[in-house]
PDB file of N, CA and C in Angstrom:
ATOM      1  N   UNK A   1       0.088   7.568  -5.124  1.00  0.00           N
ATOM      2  CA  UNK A   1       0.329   8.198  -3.845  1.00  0.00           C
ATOM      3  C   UNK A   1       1.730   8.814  -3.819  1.00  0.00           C
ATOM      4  N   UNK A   2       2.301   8.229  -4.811  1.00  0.00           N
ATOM      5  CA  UNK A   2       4.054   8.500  -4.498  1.00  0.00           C
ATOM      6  C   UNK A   2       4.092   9.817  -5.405  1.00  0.00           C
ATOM      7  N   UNK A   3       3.547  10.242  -6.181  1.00  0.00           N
ATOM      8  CA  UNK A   3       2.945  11.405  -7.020  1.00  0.00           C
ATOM      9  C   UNK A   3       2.612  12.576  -6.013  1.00  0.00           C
ATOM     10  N   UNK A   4       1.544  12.310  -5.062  1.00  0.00           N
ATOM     11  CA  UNK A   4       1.364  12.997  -3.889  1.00  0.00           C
ATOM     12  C   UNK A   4       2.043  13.494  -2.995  1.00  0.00           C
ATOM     13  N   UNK A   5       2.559  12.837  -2.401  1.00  0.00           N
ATOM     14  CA  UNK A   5       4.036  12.732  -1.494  1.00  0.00           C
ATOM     15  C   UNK A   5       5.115  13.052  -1.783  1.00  0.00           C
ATOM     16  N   UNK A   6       5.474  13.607  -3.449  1.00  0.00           N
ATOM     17  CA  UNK A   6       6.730  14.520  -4.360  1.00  0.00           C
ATOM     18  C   UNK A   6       5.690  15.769  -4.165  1.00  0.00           C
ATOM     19  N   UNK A   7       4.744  16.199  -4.756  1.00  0.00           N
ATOM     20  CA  UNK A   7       4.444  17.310  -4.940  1.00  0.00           C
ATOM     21  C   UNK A   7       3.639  18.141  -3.543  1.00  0.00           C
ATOM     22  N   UNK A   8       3.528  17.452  -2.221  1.00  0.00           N
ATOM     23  CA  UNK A   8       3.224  17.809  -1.239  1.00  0.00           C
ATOM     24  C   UNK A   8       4.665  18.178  -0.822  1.00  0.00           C
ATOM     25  N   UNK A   9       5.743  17.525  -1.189  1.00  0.00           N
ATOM     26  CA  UNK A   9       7.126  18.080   0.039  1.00  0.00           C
ATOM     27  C   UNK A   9       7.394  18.803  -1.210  1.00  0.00           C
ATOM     28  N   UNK A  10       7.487  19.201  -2.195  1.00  0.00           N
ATOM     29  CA  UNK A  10       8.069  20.370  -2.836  1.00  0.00           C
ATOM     30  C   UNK A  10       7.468  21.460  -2.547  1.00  0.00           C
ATOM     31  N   UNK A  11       5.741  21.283  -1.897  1.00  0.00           N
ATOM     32  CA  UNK A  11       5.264  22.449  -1.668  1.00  0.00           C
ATOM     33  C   UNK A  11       5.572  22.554  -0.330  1.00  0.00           C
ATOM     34  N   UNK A  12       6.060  22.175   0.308  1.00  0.00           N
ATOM     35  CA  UNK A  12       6.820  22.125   2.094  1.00  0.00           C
ATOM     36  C   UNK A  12       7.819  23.214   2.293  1.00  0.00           C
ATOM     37  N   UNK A  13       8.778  22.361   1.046  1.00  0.00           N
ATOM     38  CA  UNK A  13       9.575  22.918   0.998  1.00  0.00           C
ATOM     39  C   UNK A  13      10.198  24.716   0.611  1.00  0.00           C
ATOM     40  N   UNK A  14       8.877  25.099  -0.344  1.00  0.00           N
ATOM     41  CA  UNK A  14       8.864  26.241  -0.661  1.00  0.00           C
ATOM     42  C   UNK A  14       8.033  27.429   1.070  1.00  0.00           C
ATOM     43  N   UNK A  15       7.345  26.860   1.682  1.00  0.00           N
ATOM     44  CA  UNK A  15       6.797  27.329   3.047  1.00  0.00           C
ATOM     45  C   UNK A  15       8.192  27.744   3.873  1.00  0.00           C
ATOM     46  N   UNK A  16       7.854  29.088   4.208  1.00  0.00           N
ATOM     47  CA  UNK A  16       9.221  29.314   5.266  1.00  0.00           C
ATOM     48  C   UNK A  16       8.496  30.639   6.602  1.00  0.00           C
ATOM     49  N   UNK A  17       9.100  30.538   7.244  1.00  0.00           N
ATOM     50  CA  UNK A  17       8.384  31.296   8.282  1.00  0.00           C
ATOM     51  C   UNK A  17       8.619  32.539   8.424  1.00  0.00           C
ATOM     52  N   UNK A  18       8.461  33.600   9.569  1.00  0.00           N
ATOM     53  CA  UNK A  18       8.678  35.434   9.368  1.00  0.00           C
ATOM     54  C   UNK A  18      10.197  35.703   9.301  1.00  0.00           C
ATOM     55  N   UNK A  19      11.232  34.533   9.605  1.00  0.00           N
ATOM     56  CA  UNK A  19      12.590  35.081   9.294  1.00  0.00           C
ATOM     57  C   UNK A  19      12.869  34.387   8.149  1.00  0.00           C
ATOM     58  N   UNK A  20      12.297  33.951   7.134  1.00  0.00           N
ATOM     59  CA  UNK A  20      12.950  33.344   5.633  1.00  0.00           C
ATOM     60  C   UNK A  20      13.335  32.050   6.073  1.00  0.00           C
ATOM     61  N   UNK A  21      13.182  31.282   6.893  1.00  0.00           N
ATOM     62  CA  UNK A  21      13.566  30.249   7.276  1.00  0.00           C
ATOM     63  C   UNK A  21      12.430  29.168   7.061  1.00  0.00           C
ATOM     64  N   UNK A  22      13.228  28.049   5.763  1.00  0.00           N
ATOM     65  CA  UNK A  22      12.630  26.938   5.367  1.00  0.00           C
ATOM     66  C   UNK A  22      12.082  25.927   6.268  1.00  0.00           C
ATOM     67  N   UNK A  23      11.445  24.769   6.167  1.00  0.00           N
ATOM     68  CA  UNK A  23      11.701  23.944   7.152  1.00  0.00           C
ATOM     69  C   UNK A  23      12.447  22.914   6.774  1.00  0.00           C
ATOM     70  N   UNK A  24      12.819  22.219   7.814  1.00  0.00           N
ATOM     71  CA  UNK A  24      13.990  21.163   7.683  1.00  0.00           C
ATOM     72  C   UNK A  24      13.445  19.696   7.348  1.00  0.00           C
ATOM     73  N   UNK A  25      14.593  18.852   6.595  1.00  0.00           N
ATOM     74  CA  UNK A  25      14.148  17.523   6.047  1.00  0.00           C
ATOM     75  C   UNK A  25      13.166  16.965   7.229  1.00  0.00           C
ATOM     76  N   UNK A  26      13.465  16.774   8.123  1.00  0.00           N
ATOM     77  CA  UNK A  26      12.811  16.183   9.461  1.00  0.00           C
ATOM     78  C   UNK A  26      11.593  16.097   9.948  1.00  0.00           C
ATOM     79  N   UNK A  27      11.455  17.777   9.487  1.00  0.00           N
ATOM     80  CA  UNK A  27       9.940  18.225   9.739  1.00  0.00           C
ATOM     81  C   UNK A  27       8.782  18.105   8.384  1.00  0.00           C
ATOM     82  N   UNK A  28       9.620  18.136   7.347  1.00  0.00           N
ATOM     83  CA  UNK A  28       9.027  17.887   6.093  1.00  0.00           C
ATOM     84  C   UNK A  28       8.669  16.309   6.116  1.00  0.00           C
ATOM     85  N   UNK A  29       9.442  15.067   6.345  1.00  0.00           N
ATOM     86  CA  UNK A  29       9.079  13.793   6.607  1.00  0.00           C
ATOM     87  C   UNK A  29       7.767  13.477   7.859  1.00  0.00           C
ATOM     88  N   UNK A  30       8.101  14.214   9.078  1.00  0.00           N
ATOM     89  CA  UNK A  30       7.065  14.010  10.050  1.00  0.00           C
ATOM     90  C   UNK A  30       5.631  14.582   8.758  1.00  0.00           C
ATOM     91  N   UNK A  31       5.679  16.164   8.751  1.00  0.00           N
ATOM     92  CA  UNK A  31       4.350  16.065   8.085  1.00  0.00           C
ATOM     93  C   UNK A  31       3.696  15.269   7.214  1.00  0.00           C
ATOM     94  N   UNK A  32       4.704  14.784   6.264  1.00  0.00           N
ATOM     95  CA  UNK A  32       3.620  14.109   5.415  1.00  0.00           C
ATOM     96  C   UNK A  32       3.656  12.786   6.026  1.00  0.00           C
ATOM     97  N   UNK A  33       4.099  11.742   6.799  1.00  0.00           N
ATOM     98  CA  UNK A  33       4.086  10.869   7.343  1.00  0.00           C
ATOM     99  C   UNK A  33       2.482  11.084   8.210  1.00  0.00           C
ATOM    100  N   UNK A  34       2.246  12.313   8.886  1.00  0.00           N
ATOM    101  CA  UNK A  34       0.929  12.781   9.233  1.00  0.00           C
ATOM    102  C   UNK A  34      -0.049  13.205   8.064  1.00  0.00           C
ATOM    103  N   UNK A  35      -0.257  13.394   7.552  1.00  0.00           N
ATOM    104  CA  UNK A  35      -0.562  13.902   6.475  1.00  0.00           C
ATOM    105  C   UNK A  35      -1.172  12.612   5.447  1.00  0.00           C
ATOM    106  N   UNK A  36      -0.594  11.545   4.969  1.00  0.00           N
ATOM    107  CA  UNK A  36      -0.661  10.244   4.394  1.00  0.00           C
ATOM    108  C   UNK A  36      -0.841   9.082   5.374  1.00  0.00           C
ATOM    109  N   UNK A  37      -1.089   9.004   6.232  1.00  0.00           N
ATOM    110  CA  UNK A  37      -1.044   7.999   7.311  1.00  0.00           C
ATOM    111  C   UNK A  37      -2.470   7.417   6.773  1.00  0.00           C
ATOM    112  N   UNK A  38      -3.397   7.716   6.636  1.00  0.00           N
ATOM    113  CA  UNK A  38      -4.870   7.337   6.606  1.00  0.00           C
ATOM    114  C   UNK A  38      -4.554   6.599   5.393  1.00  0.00           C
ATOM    115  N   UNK A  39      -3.739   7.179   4.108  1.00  0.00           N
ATOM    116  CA  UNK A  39      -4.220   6.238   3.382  1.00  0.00           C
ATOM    117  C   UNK A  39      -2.916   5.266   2.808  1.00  0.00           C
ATOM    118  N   UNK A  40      -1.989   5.489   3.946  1.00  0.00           N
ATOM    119  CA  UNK A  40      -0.766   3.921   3.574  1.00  0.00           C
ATOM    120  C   UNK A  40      -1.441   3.042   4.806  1.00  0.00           C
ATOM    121  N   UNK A  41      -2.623   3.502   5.736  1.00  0.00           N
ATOM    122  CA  UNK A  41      -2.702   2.229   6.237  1.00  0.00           C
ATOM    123  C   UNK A  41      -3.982   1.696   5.198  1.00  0.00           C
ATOM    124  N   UNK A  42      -4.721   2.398   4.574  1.00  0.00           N
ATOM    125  CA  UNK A  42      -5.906   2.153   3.406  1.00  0.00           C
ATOM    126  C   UNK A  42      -5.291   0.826   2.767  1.00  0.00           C
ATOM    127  N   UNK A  43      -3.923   1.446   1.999  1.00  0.00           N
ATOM    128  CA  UNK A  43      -3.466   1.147   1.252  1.00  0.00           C
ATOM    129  C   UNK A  43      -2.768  -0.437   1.554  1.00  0.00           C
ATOM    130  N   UNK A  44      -2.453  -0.859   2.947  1.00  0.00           N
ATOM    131  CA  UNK A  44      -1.688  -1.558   3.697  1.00  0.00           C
ATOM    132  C   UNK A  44      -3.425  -2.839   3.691  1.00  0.00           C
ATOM    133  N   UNK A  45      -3.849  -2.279   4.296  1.00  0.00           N
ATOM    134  CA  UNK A  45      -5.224  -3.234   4.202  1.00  0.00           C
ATOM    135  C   UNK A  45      -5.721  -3.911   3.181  1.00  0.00           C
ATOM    136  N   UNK A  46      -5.557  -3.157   1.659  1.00  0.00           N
ATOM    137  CA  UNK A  46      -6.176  -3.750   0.280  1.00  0.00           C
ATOM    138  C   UNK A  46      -4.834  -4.798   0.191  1.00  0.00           C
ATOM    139  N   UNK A  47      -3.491  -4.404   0.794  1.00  0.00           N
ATOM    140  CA  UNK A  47      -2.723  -5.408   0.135  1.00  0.00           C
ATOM    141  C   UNK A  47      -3.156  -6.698   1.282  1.00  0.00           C
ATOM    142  N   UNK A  48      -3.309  -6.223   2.458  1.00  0.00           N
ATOM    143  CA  UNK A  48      -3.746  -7.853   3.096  1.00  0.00           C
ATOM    144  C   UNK A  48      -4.310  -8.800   2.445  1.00  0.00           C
ATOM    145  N   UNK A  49      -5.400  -7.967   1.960  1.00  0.00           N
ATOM    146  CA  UNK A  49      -6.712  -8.397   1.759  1.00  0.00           C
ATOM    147  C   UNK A  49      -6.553  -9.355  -0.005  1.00  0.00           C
ATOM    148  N   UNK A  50      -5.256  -8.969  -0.728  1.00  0.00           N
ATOM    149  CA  UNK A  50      -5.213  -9.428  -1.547  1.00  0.00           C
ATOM    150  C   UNK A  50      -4.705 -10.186  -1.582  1.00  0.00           C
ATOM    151  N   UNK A  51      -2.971 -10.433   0.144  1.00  0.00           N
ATOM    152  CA  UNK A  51      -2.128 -11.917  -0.421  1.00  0.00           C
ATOM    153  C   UNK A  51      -3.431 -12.600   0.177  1.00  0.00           C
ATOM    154  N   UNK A  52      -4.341 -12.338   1.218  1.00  0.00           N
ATOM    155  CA  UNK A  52      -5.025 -13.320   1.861  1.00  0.00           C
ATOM    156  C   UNK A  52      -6.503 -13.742   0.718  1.00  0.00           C
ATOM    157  N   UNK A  53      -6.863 -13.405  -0.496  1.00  0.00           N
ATOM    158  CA  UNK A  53      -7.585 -13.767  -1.330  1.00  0.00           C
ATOM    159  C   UNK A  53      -7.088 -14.551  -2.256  1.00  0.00           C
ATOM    160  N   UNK A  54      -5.676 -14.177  -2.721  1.00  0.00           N
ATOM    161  CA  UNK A  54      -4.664 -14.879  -4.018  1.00  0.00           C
ATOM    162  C   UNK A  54      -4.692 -16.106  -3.289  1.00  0.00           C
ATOM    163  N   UNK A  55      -4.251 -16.042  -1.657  1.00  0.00           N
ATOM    164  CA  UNK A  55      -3.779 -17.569  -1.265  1.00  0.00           C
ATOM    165  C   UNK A  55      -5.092 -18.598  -0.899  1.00  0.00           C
ATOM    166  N   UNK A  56      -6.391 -17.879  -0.994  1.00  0.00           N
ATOM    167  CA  UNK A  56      -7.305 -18.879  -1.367  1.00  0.00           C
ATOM    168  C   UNK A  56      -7.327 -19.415  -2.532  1.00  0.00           C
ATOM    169  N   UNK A  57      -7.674 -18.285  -3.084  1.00  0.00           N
ATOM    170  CA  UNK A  57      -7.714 -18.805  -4.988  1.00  0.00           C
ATOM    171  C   UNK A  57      -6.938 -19.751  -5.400  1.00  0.00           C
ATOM    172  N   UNK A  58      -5.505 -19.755  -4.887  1.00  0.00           N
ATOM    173  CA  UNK A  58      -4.513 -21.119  -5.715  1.00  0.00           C
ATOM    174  C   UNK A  58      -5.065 -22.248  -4.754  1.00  0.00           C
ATOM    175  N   UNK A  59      -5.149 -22.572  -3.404  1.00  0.00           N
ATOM    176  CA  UNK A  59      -5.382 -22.863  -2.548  1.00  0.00           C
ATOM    177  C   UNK A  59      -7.272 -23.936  -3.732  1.00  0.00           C
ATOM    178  N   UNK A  60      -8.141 -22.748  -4.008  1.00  0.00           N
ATOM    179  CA  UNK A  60      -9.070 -23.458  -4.514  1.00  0.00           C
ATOM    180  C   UNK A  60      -8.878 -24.078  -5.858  1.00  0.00           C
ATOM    181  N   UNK A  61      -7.582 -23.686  -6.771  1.00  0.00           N
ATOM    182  CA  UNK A  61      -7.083 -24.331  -7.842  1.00  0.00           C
ATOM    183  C   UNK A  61      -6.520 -25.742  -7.457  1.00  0.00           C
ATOM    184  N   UNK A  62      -6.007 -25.668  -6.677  1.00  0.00           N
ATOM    185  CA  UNK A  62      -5.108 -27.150  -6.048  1.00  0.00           C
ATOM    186  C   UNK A  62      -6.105 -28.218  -5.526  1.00  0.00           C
ATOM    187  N   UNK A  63      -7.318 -28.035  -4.987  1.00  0.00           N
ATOM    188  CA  UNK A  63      -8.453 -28.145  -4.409  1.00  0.00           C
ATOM    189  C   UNK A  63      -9.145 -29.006  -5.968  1.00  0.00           C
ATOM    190  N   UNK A  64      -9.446 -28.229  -6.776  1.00  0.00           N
ATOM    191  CA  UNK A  64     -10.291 -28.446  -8.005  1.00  0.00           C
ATOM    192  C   UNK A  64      -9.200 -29.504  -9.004  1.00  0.00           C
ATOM    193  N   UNK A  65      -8.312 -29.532  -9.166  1.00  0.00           N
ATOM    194  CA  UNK A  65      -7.511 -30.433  -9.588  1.00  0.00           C
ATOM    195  C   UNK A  65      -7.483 -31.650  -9.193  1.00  0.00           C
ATOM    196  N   UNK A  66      -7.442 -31.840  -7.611  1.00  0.00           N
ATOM    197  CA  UNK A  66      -6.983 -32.991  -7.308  1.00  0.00           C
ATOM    198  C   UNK A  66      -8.678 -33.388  -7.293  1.00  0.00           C
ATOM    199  N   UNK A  67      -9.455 -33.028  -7.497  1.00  0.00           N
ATOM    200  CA  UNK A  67     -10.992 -33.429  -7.449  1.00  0.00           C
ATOM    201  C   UNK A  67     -11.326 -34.437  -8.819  1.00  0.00           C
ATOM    202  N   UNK A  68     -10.620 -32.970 -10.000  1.00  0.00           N
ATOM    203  CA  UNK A  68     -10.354 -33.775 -11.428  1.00  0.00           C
ATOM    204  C   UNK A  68      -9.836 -35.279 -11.210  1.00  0.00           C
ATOM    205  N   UNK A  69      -8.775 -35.138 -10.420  1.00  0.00           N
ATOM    206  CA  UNK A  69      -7.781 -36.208 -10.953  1.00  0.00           C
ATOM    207  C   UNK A  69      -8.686 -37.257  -9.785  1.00  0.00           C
ATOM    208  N   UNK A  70      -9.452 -37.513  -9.020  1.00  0.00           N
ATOM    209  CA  UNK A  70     -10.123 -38.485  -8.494  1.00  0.00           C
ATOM    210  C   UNK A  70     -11.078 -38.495  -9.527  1.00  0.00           C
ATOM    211  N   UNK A  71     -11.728 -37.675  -9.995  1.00  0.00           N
ATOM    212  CA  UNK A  71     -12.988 -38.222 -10.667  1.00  0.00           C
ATOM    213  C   UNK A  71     -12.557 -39.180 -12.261  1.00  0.00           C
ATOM    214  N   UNK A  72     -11.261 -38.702 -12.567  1.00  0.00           N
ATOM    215  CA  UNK A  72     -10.827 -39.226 -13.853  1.00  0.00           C
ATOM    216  C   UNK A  72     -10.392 -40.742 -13.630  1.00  0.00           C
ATOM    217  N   UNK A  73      -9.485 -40.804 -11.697  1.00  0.00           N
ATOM    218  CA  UNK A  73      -9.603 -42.439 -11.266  1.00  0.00           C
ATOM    219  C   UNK A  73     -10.662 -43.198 -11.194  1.00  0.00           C
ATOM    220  N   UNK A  74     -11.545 -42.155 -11.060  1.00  0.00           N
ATOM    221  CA  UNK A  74     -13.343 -43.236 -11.096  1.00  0.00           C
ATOM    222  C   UNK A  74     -13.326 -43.914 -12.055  1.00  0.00           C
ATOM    223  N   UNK A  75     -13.114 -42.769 -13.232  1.00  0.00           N
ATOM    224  CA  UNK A  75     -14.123 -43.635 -14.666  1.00  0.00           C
ATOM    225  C   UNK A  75     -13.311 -44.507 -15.037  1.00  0.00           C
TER     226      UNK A  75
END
């Protein structure tokens, strides 16, 4: 995405209006901030979705261990 977001404001930056006039850092940040919004919140969601899966997974490692270590007090 960060690939995207260099080669979208370089092409911003080359856009200028009927008096030769560029647009400014300001307006170049608002657009692509509009522009990428859909997918840094995409992007914002897969990471939820991953601390909240990792912290099962160890969560079911810690789980399965201490199961070991009762069944090994059995025998």
């Amino acid at each position: 995405m960060d690939k995207k977001k260099a080669c979208r404001i370089i092409e911003l930056k080359t856009v200028v209006d009927d008096k030769w006039k560029g647009l400014t850092e300001k307006v170049i940040e608002w657009n692509i901030k509009q522009e990428f919004y859909d997918d840094e919140l995409k992007l914002a969601v897969k990471k939820a979705q991953y601390e909240l899966l990792y912290e099962r997974a160890t969560a079911i490692i810690d789980f399965i261990n201490v199961v070991k270590l009762s069944l090994k007090s059995d025998l």
